[in-house]
Protein backbone atom coordinates (compact mmCIF):
# COMPACT_ATOMS: atom_id res chain seq x y z
CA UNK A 1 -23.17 -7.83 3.58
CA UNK A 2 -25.75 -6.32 6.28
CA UNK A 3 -27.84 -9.49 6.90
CA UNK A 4 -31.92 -9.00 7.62
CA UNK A 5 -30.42 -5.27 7.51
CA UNK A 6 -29.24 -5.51 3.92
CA UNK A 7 -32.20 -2.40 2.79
CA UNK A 8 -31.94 -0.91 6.09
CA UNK A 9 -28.10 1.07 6.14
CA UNK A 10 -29.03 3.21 8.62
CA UNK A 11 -30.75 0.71 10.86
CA UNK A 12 -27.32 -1.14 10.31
CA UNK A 13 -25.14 1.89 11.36
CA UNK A 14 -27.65 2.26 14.54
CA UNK A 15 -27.22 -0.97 15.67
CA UNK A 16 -23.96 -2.15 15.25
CA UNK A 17 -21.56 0.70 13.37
CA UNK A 18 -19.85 3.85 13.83
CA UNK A 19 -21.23 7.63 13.61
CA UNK A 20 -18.79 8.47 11.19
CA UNK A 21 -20.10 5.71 8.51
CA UNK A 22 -23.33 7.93 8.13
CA UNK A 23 -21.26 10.99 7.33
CA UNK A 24 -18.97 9.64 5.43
CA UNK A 25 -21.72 7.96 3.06
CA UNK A 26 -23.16 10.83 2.86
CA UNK A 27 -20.23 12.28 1.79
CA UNK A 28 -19.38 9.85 -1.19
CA UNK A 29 -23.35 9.47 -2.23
CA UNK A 30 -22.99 13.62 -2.88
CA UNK A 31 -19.19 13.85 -4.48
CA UNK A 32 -19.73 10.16 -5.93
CA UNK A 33 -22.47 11.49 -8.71
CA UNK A 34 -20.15 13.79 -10.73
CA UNK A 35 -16.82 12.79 -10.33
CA UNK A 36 -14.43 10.08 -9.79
CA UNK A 37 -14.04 9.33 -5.58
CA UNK A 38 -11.30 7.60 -3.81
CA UNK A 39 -12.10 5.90 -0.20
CA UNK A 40 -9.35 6.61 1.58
CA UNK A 41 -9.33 3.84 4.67
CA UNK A 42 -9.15 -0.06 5.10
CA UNK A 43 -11.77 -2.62 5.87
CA UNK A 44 -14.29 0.06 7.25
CA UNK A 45 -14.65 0.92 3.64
CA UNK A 46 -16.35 -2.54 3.28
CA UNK A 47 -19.17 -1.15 5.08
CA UNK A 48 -19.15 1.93 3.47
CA UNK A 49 -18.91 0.63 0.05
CA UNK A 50 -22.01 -1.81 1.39
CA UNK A 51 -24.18 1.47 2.31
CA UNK A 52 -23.86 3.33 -1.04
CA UNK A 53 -24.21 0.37 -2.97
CA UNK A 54 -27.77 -0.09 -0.76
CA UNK A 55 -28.58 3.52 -1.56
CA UNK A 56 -27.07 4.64 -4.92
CA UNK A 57 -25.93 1.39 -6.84
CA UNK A 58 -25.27 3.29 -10.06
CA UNK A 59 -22.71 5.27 -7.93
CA UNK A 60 -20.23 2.59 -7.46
CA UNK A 61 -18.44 3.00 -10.68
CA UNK A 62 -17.07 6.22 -9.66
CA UNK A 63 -15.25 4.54 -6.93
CA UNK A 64 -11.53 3.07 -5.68
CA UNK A 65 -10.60 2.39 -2.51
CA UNK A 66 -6.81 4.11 -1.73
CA UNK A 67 -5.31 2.14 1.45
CA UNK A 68 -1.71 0.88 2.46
CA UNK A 69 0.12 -2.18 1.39
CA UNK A 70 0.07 -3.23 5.46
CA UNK A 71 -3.62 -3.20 5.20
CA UNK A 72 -3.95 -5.16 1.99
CA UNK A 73 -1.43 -7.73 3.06
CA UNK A 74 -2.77 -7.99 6.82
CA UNK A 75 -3.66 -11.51 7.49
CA UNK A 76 -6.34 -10.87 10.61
CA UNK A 77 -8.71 -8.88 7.62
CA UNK A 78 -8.99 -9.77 3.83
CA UNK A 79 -10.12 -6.45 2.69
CA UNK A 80 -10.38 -7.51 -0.82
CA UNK A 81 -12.30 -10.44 0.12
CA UNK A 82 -14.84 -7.96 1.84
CA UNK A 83 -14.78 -5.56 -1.14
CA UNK A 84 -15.35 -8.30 -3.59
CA UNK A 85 -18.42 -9.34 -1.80
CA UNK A 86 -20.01 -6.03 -2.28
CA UNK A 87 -19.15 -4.78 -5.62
CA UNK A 88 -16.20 -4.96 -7.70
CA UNK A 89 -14.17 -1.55 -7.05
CA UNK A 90 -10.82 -0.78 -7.51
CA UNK A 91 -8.19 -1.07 -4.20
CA UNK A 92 -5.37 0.61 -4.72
CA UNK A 93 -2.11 0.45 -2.41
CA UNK A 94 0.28 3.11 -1.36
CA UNK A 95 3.65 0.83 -1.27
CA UNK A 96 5.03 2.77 1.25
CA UNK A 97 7.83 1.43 3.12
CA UNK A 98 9.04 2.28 6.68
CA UNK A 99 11.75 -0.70 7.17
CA UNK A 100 14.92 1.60 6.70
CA UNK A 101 13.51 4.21 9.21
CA UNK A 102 15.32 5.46 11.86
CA UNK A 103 12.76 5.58 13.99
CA UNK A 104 11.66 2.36 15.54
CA UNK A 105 7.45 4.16 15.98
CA UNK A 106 7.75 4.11 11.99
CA UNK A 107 9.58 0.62 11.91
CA UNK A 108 6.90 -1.15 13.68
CA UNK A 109 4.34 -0.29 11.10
CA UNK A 110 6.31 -3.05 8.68
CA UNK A 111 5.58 -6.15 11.71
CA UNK A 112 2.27 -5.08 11.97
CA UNK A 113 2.17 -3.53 15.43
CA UNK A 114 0.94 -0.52 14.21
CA UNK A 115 -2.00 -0.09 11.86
CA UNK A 116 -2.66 2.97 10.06
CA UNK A 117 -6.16 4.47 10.54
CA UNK A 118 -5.89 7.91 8.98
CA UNK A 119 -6.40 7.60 5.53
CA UNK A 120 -2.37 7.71 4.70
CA UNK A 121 -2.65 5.16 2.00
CA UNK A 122 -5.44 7.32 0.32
CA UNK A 123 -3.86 10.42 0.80
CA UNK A 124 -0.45 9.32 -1.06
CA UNK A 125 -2.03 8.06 -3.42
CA UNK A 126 -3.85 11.14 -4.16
CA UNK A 127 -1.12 13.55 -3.81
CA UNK A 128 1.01 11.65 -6.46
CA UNK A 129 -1.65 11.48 -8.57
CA UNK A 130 -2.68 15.18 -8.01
CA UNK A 131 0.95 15.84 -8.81
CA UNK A 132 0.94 13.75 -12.19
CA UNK A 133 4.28 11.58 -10.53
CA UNK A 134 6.29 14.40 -9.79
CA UNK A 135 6.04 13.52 -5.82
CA UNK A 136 7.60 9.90 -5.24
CA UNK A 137 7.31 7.29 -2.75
CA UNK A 138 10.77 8.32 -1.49
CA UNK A 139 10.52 11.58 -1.29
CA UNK A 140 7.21 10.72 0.99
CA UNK A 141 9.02 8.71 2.89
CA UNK A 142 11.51 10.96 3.34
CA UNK A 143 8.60 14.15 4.14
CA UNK A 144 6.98 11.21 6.92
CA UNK A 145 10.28 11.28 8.37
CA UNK A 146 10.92 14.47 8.81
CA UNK A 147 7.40 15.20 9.94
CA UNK A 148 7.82 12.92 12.32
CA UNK A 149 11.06 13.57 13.99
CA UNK A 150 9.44 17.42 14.10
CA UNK A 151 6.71 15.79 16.16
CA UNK A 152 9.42 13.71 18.71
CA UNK A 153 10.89 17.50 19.11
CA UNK A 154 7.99 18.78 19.94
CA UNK A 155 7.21 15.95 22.50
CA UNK A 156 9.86 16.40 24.57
């Protein structure tokens, strides 16, 4: 999952990844020993996961990866084929649903013009599970929308 760079993480993030990866490592190695963490993000998790488990194996049980369905179900990445090849980790998907939207930005996120890159599917998840169920899918949905038709106002 690195290559020649498989002990070497940091060399790896030097030479062919992204600044945040090192933070955000860092990050999970520290919350990772004491509690239970979830990755919020898609396939750049892969490389994250790869980086703690070349670090801190005995971490990895404390882990789940919280993404979207579009992610999971994008055919150009197999994110579970990348997680599997590291360590076997939890994904969990945030079903949301933007096909009934009135707004065609949200719309396009179900024919996979738009991908999410801001941790939305981890975030969900968290807040209904911080919430013990009480927030719903639908009433996200409906809090998106709103959010975002407060952000077209603002826009124009």
């Amino acid at each position: 999952y690195f290559g020649s760079l498989k002990d070497k993480p940091f060399k790896a993030i030097a030479t062919l990844g992204d600044p945040m990866m090192a933070a955000f490592s860092g990050l999970i190695l520290g919350a990772a020993e004491a509690r239970k963490v979830l990755m919020a993000g898609g396939t750049q998790m892969a490389a994250i996961l790869a980086i703690v488990k070349a670090l801190k194996p005995e971490i990895l049980k404390n882990l789940a990866i919280g993404t979207t369905r579009w992610i999971v179900e994008d055919k150009a990445s197999d994110l579970k084929g990348l997680i599997n090849q590291i360590a076997k980790i939890p994904i969990l998907a945030a079903n949301l649903n933007f096909g009934r939207s009135r707004y065609k930005g949200l719309r396009a996120y179900e024919y996979g013009v738009v991908k999410e890159g801001v941790g939305a599917g981890g975030a969900s998840i968290a807040s209904i599970l911080k919430l013990k169920g009480k927030l719903t899918w639908e009433i996200l949905e409906a809090n998106i929308e709103k959010n975002y038709r407060q952000i077209l106002k603002e826009a124009h």
